[in-house]
C-alpha atoms as a PDB file:
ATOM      1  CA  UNK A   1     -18.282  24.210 -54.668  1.00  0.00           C
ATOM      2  CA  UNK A   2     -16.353  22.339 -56.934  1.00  0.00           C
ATOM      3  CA  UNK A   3     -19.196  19.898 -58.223  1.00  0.00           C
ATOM      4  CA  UNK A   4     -17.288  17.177 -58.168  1.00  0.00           C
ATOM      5  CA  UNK A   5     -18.881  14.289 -55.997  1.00  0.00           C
ATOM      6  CA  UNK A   6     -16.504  12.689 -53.604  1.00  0.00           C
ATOM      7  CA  UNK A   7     -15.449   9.467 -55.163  1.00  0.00           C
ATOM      8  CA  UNK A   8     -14.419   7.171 -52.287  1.00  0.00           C
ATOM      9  CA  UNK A   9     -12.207   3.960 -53.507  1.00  0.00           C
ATOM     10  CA  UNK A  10     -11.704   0.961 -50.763  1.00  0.00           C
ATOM     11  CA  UNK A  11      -8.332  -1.052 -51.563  1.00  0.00           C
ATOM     12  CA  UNK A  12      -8.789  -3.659 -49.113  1.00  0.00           C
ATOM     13  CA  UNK A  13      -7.024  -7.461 -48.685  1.00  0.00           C
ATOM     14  CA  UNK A  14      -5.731 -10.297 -47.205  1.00  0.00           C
ATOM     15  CA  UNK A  15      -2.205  -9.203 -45.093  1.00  0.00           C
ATOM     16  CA  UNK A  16       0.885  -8.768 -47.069  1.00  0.00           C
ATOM     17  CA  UNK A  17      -1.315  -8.506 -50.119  1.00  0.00           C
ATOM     18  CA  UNK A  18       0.027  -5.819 -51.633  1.00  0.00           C
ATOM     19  CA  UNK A  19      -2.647  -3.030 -50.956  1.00  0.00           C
ATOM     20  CA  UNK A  20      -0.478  -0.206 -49.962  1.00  0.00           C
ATOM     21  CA  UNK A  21       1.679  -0.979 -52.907  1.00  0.00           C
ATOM     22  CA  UNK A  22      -1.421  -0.691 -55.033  1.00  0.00           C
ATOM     23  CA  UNK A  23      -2.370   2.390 -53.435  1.00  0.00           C
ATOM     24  CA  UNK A  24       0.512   3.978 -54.098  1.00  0.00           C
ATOM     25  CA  UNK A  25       0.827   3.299 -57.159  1.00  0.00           C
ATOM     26  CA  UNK A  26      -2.834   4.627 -57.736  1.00  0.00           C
ATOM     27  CA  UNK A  27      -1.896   8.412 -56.046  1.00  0.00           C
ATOM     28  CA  UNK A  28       1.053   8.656 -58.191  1.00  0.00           C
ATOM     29  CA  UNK A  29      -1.299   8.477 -61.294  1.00  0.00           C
ATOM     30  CA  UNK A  30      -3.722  10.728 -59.642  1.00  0.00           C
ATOM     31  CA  UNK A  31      -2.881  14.076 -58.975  1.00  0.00           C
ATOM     32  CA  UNK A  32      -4.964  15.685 -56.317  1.00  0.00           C
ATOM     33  CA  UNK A  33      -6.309  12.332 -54.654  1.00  0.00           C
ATOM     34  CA  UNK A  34      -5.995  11.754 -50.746  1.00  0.00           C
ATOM     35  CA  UNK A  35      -5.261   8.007 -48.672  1.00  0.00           C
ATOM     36  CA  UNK A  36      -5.833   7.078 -45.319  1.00  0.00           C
ATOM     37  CA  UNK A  37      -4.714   3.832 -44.330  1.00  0.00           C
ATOM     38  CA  UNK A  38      -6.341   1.619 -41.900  1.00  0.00           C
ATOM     39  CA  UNK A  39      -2.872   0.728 -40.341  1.00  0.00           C
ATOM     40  CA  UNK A  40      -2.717   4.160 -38.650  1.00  0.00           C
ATOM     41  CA  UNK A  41      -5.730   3.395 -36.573  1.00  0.00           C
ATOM     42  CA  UNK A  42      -4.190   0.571 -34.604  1.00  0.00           C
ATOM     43  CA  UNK A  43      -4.538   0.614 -31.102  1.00  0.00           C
ATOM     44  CA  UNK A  44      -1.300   0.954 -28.776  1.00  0.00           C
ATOM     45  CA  UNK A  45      -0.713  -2.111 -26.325  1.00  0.00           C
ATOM     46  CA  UNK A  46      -1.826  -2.497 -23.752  1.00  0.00           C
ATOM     47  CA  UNK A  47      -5.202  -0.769 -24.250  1.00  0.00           C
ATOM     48  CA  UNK A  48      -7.778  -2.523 -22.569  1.00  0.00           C
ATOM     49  CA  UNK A  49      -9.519  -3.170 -26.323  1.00  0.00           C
ATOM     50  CA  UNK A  50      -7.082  -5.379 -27.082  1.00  0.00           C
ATOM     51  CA  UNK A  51      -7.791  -8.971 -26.991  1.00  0.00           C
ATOM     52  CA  UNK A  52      -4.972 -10.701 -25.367  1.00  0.00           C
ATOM     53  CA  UNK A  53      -3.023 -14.389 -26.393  1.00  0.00           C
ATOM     54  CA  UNK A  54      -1.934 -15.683 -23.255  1.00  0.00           C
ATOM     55  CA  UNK A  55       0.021 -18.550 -25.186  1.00  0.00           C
ATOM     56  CA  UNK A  56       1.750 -16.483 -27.491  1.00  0.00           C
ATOM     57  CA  UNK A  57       1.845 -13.335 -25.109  1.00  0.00           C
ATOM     58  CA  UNK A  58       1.014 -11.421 -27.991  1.00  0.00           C
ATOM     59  CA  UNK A  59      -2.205  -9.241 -28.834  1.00  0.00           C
ATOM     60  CA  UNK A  60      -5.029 -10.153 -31.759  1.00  0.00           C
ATOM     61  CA  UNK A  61      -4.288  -7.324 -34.174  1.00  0.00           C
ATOM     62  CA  UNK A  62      -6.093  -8.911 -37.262  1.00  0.00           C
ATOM     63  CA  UNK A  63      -9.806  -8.078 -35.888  1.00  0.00           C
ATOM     64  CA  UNK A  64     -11.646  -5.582 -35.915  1.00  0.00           C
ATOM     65  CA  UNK A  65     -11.530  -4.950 -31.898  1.00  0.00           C
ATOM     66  CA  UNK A  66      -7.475  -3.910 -32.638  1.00  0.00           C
ATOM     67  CA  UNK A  67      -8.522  -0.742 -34.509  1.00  0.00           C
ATOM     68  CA  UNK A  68      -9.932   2.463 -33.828  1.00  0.00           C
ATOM     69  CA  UNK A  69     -12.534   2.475 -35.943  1.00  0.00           C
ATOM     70  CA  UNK A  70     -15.063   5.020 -34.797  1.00  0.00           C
ATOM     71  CA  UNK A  71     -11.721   7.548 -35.813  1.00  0.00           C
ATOM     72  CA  UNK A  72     -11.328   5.842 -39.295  1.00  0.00           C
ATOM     73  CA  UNK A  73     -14.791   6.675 -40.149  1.00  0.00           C
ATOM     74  CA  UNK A  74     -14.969  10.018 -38.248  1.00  0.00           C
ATOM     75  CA  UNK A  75     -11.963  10.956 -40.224  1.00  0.00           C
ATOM     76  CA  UNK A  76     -13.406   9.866 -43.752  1.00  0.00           C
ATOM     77  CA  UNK A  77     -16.559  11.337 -42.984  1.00  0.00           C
ATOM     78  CA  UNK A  78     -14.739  14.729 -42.701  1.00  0.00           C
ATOM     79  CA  UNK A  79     -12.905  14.602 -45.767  1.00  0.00           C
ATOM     80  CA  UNK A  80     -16.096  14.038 -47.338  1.00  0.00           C
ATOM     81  CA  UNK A  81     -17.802  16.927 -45.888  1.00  0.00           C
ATOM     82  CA  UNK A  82     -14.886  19.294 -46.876  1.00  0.00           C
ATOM     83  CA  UNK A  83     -15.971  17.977 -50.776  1.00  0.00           C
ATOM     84  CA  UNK A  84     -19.035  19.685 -50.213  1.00  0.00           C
ATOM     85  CA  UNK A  85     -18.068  22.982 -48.570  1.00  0.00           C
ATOM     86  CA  UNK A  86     -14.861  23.702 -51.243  1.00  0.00           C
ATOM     87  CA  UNK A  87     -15.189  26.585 -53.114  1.00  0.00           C
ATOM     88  CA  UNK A  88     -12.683  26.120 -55.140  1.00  0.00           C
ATOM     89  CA  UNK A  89     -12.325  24.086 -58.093  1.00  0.00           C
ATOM     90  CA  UNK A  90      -9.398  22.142 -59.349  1.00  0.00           C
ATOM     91  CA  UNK A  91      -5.954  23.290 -60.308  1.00  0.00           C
ATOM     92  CA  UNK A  92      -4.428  21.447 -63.106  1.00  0.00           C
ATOM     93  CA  UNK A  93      -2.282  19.499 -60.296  1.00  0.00           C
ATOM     94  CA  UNK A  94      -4.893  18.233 -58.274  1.00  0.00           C
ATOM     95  CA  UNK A  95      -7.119  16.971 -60.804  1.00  0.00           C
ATOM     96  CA  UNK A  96      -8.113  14.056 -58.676  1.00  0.00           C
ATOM     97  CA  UNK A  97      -8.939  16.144 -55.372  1.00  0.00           C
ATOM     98  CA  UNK A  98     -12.393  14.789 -54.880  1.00  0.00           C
ATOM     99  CA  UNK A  99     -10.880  11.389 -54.680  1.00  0.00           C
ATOM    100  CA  UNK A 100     -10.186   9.242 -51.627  1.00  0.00           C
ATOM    101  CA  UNK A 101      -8.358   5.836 -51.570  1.00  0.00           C
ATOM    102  CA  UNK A 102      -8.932   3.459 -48.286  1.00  0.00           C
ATOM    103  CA  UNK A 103      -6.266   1.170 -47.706  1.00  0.00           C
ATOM    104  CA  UNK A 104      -7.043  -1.751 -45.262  1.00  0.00           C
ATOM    105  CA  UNK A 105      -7.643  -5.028 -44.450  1.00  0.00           C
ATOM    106  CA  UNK A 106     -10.819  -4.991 -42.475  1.00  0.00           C
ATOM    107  CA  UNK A 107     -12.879  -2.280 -43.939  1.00  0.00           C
ATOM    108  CA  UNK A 108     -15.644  -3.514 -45.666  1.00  0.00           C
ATOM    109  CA  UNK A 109     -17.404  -5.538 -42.587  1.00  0.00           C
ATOM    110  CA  UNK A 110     -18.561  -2.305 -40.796  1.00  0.00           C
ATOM    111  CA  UNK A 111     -21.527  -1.291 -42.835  1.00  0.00           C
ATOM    112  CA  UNK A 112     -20.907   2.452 -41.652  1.00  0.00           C
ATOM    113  CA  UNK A 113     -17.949   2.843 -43.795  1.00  0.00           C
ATOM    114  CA  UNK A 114     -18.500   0.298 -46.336  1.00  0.00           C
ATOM    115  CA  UNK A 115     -21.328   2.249 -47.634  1.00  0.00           C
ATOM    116  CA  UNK A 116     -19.688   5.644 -48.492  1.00  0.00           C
ATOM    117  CA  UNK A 117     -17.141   3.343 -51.293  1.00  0.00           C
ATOM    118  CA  UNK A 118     -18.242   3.943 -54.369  1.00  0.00           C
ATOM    119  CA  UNK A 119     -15.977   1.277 -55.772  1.00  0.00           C
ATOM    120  CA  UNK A 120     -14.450  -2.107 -53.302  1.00  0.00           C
ATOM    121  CA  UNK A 121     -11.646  -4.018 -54.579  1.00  0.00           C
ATOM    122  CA  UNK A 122      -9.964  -7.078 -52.203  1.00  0.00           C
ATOM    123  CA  UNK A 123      -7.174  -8.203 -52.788  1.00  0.00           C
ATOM    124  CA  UNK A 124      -6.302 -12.132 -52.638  1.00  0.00           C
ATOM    125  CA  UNK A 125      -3.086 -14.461 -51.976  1.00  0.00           C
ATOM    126  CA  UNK A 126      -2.698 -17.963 -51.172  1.00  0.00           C
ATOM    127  CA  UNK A 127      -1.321 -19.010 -47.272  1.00  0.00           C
ATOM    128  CA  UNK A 128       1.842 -19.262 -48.716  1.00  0.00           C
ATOM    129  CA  UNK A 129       2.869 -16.536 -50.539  1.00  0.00           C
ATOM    130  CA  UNK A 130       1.355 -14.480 -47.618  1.00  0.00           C
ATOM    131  CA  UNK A 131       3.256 -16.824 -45.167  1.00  0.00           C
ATOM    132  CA  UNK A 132       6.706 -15.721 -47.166  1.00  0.00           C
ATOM    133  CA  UNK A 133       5.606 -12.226 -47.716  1.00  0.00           C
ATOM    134  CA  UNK A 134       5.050 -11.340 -44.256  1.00  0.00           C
ATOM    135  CA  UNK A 135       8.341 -12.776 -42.622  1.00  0.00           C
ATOM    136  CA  UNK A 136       9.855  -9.885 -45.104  1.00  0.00           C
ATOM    137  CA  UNK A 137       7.927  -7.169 -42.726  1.00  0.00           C
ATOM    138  CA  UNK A 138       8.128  -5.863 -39.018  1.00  0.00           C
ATOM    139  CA  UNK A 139       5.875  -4.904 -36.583  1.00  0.00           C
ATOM    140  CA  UNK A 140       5.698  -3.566 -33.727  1.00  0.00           C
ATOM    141  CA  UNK A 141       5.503  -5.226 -31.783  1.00  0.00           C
ATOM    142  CA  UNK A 142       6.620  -8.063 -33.692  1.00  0.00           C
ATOM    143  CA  UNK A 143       4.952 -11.228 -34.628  1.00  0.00           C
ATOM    144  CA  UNK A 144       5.388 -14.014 -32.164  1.00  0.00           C
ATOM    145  CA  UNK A 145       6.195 -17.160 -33.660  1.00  0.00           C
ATOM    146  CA  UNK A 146       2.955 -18.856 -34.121  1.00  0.00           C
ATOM    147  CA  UNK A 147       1.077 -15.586 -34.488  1.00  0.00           C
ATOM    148  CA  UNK A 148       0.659 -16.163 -38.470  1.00  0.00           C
ATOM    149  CA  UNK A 149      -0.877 -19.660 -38.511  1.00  0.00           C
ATOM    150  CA  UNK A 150      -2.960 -19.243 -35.745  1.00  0.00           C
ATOM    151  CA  UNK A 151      -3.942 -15.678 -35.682  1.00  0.00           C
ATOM    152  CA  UNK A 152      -3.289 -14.070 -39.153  1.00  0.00           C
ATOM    153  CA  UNK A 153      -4.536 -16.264 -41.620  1.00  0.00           C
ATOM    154  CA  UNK A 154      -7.480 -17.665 -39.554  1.00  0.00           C
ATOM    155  CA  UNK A 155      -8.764 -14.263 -39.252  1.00  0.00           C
ATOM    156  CA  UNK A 156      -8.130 -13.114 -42.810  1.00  0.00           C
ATOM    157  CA  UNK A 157     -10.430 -16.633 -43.931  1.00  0.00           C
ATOM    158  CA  UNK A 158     -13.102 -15.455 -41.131  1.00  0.00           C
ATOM    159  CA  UNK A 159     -13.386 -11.629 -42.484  1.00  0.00           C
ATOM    160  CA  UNK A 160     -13.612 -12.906 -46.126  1.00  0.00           C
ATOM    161  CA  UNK A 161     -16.804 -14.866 -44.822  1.00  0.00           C
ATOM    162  CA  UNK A 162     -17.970 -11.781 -43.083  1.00  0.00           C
ATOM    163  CA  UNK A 163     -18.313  -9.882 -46.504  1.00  0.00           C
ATOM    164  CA  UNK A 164     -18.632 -13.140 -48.949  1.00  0.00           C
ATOM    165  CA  UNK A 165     -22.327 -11.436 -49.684  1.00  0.00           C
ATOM    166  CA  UNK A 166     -21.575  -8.575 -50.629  1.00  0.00           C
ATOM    167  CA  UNK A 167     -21.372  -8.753 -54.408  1.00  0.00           C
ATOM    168  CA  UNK A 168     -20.027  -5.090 -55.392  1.00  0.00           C
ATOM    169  CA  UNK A 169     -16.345  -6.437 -54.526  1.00  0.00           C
ATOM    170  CA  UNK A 170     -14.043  -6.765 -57.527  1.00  0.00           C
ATOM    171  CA  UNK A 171     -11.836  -9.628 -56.413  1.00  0.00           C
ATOM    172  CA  UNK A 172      -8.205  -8.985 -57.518  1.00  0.00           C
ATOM    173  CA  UNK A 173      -4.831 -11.326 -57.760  1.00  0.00           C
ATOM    174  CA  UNK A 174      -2.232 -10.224 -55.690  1.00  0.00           C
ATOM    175  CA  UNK A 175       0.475 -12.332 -57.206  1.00  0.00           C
ATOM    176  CA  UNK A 176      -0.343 -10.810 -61.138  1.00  0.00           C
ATOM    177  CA  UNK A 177       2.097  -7.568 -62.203  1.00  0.00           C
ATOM    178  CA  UNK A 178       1.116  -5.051 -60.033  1.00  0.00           C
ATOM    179  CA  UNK A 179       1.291  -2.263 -62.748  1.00  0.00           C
ATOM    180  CA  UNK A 180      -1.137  -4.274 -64.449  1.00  0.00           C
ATOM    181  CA  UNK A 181      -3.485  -4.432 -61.471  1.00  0.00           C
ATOM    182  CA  UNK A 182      -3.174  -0.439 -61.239  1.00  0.00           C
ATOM    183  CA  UNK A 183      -4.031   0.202 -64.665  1.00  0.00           C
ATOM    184  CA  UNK A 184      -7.206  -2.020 -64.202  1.00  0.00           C
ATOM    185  CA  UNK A 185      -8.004   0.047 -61.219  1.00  0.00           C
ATOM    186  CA  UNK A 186      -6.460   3.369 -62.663  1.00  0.00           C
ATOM    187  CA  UNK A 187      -9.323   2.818 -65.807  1.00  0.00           C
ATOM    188  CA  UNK A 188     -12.364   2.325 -62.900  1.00  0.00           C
ATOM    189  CA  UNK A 189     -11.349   5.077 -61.076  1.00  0.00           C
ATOM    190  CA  UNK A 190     -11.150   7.386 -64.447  1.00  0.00           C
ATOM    191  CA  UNK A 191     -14.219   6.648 -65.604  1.00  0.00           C
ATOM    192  CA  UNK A 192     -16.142   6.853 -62.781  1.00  0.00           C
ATOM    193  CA  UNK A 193     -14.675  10.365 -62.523  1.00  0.00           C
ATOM    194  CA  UNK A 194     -15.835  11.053 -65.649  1.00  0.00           C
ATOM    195  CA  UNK A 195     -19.801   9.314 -65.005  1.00  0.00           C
ATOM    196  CA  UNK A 196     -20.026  11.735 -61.683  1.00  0.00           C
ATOM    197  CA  UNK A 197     -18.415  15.028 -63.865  1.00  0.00           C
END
């Protein structure tokens, strides 16, 4: 056993916020560390989960009902459980190997998997720079016109009610220098590797 707790770090944020930029940057300063990303749980049209828009002919896939969830947490669950059966300890490249960094955008309102992160961060923009940000990526299937205003923001507002009580969420700028942001987060991360060594 290493005994090394796993350290589980939740990057989550509006759309287009930047918080697989973030998350990269993070792994690259921490050798050893392991993602998953929320955005490889999406569910493939047209499963019956899906909530439909008849006027936009275009699926809702900014809630929580567009996402395999159940898998997400099934999948973090068993990277924590391989913490506790590794013999092995740490080579000097994989430092960071008890370390896991969530990237998503609807993580923290299902209390099953908010309550294994040791440390949440959200990420914030205003409607516009998300507006511009997201015509600069591409789906699939792609946004509908429409889809933004009255899907995509709406739903990021409603999910940052959902968690507004929870008071453990560092709240973070998604418009400041992003290596700025990472060194912020870079410094939690560290020392909370070092409180649980």
């Amino acid at each position: 056993m290493t005994g090394k707790p796993p350290i589980i770090i939740g990057i989550s944020g509006i759309t287009n916020s930047g918080k697989t930029s973030l998350t990269n940057k993070l792994r690259a300063h921490l050798p050893g560390c392991r993602t998953i990303c929320q955005d490889s749980y999406f569910l493939e049209p047209p499963d019956p989960r899906l909530t439909p828009i008849p006027e936009l002919d275009h699926y809702n896939f900014d809630e929580l009902n567009a996402l395999d969830m159940d898998a997400m947490i099934a999948d973090v669950q068993t990277w924590k459980d391989a913490q506790t059966s590794d013999l092995l300890g740490p080579t000097p490249s994989d430092l960071y190997n008890n370390v896991l960094i969530l990237d998503g955008f609807r993580m923290y309102a299902l209390r099953d998997l908010e309550q294994m992160i040791n440390k949440k961060y959200f990420i914030r923009v205003s409607f516009d720079a998300c507006k511009v940000r997201r015509r600069t990526r591409h789906y699939t299937p792609p946004d509908k016109p429409g889809y933004f205003e009255k899907i995509v923001w709406p739903e990021s507002i409603n999910h940052q009610r959902e968690i507004q009580d929870q008071d453990d969420i560092e709240y973070l700028d998604g418009t400041a220098n992003q290596e700025e942001l990472c060194q912020r987060v870079l410094c939690d991360i560290q020392r909370l590797c070092r409180l649980s060594s």
